[in-house]
PDB file of N, CA and C in Angstrom:
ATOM      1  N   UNK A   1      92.235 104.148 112.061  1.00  0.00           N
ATOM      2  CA  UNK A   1      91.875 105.526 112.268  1.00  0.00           C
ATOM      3  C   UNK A   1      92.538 105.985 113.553  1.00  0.00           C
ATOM      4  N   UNK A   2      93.323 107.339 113.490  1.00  0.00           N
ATOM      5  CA  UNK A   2      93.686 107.573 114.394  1.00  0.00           C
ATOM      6  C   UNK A   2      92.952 108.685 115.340  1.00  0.00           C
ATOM      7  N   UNK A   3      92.790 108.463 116.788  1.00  0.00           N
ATOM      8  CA  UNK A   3      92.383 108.812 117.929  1.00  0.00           C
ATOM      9  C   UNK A   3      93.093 110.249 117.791  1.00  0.00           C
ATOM     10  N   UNK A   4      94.106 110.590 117.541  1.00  0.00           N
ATOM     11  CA  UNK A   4      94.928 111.959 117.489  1.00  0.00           C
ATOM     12  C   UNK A   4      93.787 113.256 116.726  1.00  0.00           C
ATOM     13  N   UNK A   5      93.751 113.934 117.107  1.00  0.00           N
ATOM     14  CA  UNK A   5      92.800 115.070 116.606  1.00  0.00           C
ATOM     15  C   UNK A   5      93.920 116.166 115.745  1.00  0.00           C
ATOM     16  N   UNK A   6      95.102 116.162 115.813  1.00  0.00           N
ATOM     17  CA  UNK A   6      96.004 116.567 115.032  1.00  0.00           C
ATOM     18  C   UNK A   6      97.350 115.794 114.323  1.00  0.00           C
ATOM     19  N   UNK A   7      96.834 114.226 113.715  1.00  0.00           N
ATOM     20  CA  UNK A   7      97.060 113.763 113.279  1.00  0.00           C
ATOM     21  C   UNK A   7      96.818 113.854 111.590  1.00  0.00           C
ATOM     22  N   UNK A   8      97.743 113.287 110.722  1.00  0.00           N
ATOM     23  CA  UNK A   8      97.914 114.221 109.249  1.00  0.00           C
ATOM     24  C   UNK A   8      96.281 113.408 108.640  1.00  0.00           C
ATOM     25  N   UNK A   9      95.069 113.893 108.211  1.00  0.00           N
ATOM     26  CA  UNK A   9      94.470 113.438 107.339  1.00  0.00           C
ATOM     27  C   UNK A   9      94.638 112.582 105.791  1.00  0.00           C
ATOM     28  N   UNK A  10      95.646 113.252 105.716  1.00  0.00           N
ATOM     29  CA  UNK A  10      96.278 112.441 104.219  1.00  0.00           C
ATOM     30  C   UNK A  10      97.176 111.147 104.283  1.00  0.00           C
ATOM     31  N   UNK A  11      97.360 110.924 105.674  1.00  0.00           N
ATOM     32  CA  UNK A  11      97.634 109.474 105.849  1.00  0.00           C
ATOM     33  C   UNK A  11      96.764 108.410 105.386  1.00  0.00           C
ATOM     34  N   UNK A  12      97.220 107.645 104.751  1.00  0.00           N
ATOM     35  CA  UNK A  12      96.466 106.756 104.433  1.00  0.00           C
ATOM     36  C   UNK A  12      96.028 105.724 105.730  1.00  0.00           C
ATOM     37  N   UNK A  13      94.891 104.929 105.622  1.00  0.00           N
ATOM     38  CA  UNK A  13      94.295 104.279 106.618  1.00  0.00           C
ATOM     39  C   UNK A  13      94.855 102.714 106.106  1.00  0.00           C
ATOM     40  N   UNK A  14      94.553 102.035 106.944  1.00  0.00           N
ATOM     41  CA  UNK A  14      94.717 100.599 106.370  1.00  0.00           C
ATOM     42  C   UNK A  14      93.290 100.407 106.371  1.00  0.00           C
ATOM     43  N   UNK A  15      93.165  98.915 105.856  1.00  0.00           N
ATOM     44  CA  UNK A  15      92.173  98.133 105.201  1.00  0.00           C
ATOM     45  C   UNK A  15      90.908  97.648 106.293  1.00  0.00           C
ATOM     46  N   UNK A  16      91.391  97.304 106.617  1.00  0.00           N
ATOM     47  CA  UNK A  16      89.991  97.365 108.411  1.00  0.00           C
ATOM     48  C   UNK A  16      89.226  98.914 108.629  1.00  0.00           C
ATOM     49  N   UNK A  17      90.344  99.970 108.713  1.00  0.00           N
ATOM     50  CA  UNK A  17      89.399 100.877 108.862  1.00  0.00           C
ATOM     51  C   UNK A  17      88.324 101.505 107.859  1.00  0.00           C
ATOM     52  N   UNK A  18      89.462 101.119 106.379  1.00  0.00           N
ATOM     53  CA  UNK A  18      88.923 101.834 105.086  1.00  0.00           C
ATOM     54  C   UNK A  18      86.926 100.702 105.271  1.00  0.00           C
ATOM     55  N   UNK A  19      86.911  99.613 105.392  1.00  0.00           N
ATOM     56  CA  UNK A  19      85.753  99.209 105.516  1.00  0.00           C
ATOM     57  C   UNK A  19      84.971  99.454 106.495  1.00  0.00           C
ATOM     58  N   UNK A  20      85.328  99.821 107.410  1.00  0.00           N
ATOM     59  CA  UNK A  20      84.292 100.287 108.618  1.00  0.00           C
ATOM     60  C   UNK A  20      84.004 101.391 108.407  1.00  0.00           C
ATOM     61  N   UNK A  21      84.546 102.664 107.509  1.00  0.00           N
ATOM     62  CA  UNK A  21      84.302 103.704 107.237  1.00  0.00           C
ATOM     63  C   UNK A  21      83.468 103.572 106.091  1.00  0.00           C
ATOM     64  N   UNK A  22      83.213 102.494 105.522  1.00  0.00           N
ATOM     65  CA  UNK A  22      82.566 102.238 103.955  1.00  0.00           C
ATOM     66  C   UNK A  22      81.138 101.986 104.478  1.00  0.00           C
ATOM     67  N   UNK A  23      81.009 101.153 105.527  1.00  0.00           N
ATOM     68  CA  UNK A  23      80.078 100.528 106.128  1.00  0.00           C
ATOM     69  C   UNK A  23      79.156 101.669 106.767  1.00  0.00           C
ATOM     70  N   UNK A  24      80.103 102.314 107.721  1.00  0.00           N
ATOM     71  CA  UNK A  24      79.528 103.491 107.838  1.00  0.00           C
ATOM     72  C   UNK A  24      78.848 104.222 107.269  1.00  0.00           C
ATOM     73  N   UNK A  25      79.502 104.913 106.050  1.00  0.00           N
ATOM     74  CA  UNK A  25      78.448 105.625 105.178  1.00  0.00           C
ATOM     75  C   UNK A  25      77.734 104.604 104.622  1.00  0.00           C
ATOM     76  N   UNK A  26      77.660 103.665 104.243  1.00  0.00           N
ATOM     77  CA  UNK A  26      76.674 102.678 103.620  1.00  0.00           C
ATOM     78  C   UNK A  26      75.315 102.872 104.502  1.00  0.00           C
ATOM     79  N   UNK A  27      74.814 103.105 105.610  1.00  0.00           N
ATOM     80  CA  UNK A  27      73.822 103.004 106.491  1.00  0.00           C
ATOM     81  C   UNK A  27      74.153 104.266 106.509  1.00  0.00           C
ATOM     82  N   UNK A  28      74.172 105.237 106.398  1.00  0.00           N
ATOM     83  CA  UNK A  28      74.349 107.143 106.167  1.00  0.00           C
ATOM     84  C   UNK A  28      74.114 107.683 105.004  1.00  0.00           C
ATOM     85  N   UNK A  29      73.587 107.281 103.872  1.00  0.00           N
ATOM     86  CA  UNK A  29      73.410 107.628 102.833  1.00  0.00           C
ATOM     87  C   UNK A  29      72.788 109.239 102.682  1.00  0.00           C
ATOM     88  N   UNK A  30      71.658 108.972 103.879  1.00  0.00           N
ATOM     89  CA  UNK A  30      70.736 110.316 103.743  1.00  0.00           C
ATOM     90  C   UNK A  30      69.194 110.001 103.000  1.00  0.00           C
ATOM     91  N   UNK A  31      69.300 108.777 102.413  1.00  0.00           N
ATOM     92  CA  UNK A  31      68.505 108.217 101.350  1.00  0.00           C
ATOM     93  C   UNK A  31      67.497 107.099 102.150  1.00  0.00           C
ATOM     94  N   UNK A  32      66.265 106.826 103.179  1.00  0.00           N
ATOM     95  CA  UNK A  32      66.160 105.492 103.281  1.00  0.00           C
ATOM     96  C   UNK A  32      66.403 103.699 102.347  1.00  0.00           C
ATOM     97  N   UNK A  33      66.092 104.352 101.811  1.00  0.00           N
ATOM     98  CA  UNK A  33      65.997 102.810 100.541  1.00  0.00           C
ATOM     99  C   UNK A  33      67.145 101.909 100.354  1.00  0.00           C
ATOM    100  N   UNK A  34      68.096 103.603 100.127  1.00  0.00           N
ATOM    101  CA  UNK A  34      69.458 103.195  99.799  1.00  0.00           C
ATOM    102  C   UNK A  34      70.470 102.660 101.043  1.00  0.00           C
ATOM    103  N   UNK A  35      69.496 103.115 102.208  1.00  0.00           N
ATOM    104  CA  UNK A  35      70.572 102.969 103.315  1.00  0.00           C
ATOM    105  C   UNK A  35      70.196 101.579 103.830  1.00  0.00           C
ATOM    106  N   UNK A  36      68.997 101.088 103.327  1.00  0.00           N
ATOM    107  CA  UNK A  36      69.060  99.611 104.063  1.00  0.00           C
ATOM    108  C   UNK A  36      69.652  98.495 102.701  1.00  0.00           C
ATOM    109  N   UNK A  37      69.170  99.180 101.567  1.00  0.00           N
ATOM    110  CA  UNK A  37      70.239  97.940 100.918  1.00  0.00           C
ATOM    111  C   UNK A  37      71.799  98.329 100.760  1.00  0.00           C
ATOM    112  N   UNK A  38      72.053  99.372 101.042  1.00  0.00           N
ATOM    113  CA  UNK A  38      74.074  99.096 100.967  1.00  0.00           C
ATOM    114  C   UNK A  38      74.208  98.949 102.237  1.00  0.00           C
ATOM    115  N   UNK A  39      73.423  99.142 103.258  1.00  0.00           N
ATOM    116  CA  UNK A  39      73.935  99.281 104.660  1.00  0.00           C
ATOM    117  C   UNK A  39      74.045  97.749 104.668  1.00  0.00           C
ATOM    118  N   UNK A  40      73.102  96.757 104.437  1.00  0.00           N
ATOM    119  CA  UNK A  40      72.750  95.341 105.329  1.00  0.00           C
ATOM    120  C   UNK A  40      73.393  95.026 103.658  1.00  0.00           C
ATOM    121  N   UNK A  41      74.249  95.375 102.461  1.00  0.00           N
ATOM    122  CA  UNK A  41      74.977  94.294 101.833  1.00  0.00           C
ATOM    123  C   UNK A  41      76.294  95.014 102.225  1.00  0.00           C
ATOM    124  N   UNK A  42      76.756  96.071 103.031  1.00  0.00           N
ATOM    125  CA  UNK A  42      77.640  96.361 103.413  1.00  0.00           C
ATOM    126  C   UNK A  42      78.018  95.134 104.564  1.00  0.00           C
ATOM    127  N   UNK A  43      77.484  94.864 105.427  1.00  0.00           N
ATOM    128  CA  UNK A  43      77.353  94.470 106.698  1.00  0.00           C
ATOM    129  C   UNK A  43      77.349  92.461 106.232  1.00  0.00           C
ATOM    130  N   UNK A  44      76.901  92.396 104.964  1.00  0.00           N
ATOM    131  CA  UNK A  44      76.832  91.009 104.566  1.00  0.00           C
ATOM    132  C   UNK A  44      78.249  90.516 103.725  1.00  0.00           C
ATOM    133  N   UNK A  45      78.384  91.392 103.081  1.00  0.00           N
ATOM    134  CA  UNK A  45      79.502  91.305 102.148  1.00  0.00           C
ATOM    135  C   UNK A  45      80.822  91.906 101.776  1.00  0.00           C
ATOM    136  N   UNK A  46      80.425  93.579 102.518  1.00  0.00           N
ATOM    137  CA  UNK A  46      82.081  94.170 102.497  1.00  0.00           C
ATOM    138  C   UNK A  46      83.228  93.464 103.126  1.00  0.00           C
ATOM    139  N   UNK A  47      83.410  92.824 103.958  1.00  0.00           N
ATOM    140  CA  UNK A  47      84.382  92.213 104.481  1.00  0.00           C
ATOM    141  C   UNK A  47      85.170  91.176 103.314  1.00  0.00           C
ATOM    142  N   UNK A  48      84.316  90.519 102.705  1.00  0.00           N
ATOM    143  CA  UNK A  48      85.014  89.094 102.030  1.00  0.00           C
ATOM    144  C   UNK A  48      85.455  89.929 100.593  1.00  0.00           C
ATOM    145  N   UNK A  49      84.623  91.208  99.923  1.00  0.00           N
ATOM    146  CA  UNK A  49      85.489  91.960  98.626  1.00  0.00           C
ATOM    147  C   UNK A  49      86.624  91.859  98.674  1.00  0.00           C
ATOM    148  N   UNK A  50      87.046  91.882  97.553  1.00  0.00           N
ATOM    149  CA  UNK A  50      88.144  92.487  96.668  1.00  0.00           C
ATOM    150  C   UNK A  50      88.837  93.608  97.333  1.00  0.00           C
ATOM    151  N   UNK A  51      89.927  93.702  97.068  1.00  0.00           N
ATOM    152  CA  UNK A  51      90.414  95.074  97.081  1.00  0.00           C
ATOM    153  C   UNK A  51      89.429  96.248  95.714  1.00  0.00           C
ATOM    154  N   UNK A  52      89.552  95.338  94.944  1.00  0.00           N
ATOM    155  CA  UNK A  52      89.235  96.049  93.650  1.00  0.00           C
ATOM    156  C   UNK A  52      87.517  96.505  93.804  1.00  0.00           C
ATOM    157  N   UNK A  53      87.106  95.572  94.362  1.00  0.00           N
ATOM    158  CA  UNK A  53      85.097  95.475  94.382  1.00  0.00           C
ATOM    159  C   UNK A  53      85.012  96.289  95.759  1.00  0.00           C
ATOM    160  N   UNK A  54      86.141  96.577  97.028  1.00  0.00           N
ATOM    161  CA  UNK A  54      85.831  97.759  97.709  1.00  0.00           C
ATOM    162  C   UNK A  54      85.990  99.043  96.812  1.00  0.00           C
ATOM    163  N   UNK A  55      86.736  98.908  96.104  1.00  0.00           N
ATOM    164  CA  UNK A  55      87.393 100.363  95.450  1.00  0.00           C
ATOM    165  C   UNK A  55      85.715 100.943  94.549  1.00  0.00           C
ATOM    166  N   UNK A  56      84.928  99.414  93.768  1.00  0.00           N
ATOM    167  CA  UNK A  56      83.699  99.727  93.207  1.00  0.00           C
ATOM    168  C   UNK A  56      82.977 100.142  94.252  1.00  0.00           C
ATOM    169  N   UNK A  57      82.402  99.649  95.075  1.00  0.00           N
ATOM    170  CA  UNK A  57      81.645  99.989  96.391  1.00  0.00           C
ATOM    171  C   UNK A  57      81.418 101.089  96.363  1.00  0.00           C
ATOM    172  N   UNK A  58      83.134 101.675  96.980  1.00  0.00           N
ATOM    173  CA  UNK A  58      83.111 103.309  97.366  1.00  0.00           C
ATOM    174  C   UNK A  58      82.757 104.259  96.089  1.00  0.00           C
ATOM    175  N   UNK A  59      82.766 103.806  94.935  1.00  0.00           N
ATOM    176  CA  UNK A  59      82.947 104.957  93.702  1.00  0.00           C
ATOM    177  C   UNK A  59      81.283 105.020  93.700  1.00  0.00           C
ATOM    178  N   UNK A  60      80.349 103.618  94.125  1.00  0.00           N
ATOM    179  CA  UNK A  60      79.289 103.689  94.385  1.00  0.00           C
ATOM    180  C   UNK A  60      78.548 104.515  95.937  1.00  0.00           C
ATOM    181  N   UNK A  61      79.359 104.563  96.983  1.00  0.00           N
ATOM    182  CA  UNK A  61      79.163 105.095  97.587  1.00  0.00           C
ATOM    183  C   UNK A  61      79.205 106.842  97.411  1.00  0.00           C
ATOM    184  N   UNK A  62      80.197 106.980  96.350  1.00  0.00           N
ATOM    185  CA  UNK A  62      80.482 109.104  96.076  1.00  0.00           C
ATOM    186  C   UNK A  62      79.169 108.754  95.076  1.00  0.00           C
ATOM    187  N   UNK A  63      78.228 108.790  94.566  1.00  0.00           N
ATOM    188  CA  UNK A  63      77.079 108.573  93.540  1.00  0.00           C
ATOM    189  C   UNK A  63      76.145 108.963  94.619  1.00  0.00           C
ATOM    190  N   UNK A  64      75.368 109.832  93.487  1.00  0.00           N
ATOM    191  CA  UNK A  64      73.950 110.940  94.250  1.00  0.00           C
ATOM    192  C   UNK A  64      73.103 109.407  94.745  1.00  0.00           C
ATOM    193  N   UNK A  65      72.575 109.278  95.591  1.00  0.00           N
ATOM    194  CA  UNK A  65      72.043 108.516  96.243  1.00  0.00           C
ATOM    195  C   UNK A  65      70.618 107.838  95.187  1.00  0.00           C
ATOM    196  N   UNK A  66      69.895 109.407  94.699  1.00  0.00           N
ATOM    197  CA  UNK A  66      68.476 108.822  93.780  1.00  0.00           C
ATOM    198  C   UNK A  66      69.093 108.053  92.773  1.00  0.00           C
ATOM    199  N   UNK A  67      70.159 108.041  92.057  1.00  0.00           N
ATOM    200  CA  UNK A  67      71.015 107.550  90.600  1.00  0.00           C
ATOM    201  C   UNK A  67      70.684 106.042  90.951  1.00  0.00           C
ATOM    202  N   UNK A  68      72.108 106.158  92.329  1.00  0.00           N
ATOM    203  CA  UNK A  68      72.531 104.558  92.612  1.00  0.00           C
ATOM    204  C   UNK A  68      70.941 103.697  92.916  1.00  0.00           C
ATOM    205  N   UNK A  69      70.255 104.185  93.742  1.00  0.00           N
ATOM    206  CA  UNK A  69      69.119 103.403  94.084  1.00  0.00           C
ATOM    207  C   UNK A  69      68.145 103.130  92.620  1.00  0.00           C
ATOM    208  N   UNK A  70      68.283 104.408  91.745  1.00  0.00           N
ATOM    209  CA  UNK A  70      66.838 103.843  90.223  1.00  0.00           C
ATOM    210  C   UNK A  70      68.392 102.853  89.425  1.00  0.00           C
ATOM    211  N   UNK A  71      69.832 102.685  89.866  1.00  0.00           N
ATOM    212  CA  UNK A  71      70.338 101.649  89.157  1.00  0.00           C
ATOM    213  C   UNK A  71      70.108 100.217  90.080  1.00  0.00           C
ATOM    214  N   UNK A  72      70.028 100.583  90.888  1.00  0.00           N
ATOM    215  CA  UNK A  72      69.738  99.058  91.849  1.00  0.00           C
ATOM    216  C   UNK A  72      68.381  98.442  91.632  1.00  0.00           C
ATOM    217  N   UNK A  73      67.410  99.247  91.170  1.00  0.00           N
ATOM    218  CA  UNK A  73      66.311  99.139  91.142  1.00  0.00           C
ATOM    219  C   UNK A  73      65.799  98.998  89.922  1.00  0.00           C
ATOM    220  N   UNK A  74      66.431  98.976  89.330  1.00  0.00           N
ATOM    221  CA  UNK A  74      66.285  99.132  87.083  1.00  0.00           C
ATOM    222  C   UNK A  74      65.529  99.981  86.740  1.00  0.00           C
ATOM    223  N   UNK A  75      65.179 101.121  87.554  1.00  0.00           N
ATOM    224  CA  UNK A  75      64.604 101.882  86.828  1.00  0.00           C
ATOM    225  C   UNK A  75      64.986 103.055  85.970  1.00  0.00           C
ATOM    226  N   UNK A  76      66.338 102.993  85.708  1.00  0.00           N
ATOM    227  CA  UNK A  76      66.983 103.622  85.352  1.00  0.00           C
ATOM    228  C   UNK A  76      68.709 102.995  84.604  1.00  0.00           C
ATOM    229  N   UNK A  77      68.998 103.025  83.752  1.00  0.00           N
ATOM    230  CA  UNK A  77      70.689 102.238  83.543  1.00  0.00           C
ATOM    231  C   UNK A  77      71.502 102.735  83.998  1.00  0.00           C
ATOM    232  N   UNK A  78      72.279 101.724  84.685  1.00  0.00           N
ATOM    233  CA  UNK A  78      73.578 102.519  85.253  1.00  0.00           C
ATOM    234  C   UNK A  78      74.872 102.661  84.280  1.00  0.00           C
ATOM    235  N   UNK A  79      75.536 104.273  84.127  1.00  0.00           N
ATOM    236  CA  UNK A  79      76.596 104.202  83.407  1.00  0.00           C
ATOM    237  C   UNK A  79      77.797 103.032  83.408  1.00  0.00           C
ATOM    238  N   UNK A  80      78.850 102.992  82.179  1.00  0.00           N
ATOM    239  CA  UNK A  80      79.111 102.201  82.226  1.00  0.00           C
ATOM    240  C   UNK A  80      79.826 102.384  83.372  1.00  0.00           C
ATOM    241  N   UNK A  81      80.474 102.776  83.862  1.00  0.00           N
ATOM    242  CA  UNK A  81      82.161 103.467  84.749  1.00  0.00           C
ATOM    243  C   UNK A  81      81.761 103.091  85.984  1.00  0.00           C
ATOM    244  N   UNK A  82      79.953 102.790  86.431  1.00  0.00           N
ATOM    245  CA  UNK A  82      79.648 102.130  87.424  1.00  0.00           C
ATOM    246  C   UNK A  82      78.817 100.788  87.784  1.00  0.00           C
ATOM    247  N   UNK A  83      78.655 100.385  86.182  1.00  0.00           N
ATOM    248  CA  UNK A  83      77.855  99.092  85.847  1.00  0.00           C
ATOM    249  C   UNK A  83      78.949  97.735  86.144  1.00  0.00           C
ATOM    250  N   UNK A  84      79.585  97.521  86.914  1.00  0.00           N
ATOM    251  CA  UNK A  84      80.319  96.344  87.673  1.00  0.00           C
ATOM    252  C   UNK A  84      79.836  95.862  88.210  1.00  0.00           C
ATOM    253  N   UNK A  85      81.239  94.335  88.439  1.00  0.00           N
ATOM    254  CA  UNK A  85      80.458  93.030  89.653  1.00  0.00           C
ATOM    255  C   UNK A  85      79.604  93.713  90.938  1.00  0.00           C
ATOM    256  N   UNK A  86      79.676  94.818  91.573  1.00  0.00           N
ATOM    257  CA  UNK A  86      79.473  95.336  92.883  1.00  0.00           C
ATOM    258  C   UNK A  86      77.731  95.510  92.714  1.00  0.00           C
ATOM    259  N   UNK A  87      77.708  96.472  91.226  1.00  0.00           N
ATOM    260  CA  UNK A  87      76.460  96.716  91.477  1.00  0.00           C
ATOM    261  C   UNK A  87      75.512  95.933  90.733  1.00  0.00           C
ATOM    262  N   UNK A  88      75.782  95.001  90.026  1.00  0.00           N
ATOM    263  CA  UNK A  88      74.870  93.351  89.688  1.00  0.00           C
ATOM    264  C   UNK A  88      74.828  92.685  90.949  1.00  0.00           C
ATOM    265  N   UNK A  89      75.840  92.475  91.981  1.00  0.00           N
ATOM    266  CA  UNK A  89      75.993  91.711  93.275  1.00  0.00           C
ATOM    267  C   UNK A  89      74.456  92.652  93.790  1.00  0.00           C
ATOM    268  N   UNK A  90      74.319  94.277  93.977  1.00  0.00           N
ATOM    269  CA  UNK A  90      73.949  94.696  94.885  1.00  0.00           C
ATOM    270  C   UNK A  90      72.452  94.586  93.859  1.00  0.00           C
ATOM    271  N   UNK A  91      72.292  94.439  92.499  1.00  0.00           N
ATOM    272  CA  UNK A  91      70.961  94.358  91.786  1.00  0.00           C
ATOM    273  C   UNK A  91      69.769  92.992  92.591  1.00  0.00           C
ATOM    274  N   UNK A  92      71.319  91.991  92.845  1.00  0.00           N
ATOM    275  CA  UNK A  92      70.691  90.511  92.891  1.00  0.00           C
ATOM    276  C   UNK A  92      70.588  90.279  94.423  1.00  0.00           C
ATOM    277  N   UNK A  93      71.074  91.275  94.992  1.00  0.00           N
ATOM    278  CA  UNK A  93      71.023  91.600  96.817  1.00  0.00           C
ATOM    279  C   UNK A  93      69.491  90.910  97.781  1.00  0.00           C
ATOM    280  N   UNK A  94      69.484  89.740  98.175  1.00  0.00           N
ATOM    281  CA  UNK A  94      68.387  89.351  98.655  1.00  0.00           C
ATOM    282  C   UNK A  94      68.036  90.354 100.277  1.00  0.00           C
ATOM    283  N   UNK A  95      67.451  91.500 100.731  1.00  0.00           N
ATOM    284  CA  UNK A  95      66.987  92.321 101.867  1.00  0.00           C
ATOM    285  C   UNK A  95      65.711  92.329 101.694  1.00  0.00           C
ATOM    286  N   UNK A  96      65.574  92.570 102.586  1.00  0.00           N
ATOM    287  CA  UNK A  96      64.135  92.381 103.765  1.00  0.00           C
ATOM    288  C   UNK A  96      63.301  93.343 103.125  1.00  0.00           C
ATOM    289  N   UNK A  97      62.536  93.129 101.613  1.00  0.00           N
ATOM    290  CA  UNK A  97      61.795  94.292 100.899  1.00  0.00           C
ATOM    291  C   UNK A  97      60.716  95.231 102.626  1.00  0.00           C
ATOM    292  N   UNK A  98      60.461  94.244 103.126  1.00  0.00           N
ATOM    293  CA  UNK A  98      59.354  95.135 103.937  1.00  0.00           C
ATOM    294  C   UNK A  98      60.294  96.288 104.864  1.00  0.00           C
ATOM    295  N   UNK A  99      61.294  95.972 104.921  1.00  0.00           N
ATOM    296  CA  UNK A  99      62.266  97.283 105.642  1.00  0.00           C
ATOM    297  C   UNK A  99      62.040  98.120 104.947  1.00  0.00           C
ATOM    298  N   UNK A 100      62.163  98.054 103.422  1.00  0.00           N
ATOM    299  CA  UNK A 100      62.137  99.027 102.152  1.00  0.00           C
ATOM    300  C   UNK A 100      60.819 100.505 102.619  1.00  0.00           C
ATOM    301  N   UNK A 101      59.800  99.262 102.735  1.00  0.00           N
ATOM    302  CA  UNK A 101      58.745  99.976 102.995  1.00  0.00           C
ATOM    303  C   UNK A 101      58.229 100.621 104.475  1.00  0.00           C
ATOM    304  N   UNK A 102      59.464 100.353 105.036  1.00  0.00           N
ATOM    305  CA  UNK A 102      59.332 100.876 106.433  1.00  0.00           C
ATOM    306  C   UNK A 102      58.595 100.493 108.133  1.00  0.00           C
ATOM    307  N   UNK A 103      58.320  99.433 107.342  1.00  0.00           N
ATOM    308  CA  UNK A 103      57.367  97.784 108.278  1.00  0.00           C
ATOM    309  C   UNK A 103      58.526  97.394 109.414  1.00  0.00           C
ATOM    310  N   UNK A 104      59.600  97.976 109.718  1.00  0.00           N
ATOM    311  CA  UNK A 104      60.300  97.026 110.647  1.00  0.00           C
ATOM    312  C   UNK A 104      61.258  98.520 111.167  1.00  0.00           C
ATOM    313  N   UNK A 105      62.393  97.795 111.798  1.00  0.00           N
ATOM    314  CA  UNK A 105      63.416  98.755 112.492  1.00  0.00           C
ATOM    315  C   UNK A 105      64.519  98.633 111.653  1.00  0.00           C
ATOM    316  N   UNK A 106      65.085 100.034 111.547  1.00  0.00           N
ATOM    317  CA  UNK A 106      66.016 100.414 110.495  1.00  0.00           C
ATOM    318  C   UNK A 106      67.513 100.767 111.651  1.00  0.00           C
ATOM    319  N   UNK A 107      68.595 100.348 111.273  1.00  0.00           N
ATOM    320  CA  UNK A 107      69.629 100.444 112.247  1.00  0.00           C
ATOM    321  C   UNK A 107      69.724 102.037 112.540  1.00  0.00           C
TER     322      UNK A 107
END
């Protein structure tokens, strides 16, 4: 990411930043629920993905926040176009249920 404030936006970023920016919104959702389980499997697991399973991530990251969380949560099926390795990884995601419920400190 560049420091330049009139630097071209449509530059593409490399791969370090594209995940720290993933990570980022992962804990920014807007959503609590959602922000401690993509935030802390962001923070556990974005680094070692795929090129391909970041690319799922993020398509999970543009998804209305209530969707992704009743698919993480089965209360709801997730379409197919977002039913991938990323979001079975993030179904089977072992986090701190009592964060869920708001019992602890949230980053």
């Amino acid at each position: 990411m560049s420091d330049n404030p009139f630097a071209d936006p449509n530059t593409p970023i490399n791969d370090t930043d594209r995940r720290k920016r993933l990570r980022f919104r992962a804990w920014r959702r807007g959503f609590r629920e959602a922000d401690i389980i993509m935030g802390r499997f962001a923070d556990e697991h974005l680094d070692s993905l795929s090129v391909e399973a970041v690319d799922e991530f993020e398509r999970l990251l543009d998804a209305p926040d209530t969707e992704v969380y009743s698919w993480i949560n089965g209360s709801a099926p997730a379409p197919s176009n977002y039913d991938g390795p990323v979001l079975k990884a993030l179904k089977a995601f072992e986090y701190d249920r009592d964060m869920e419920a708001g019992d602890g400190p949230v980053r």
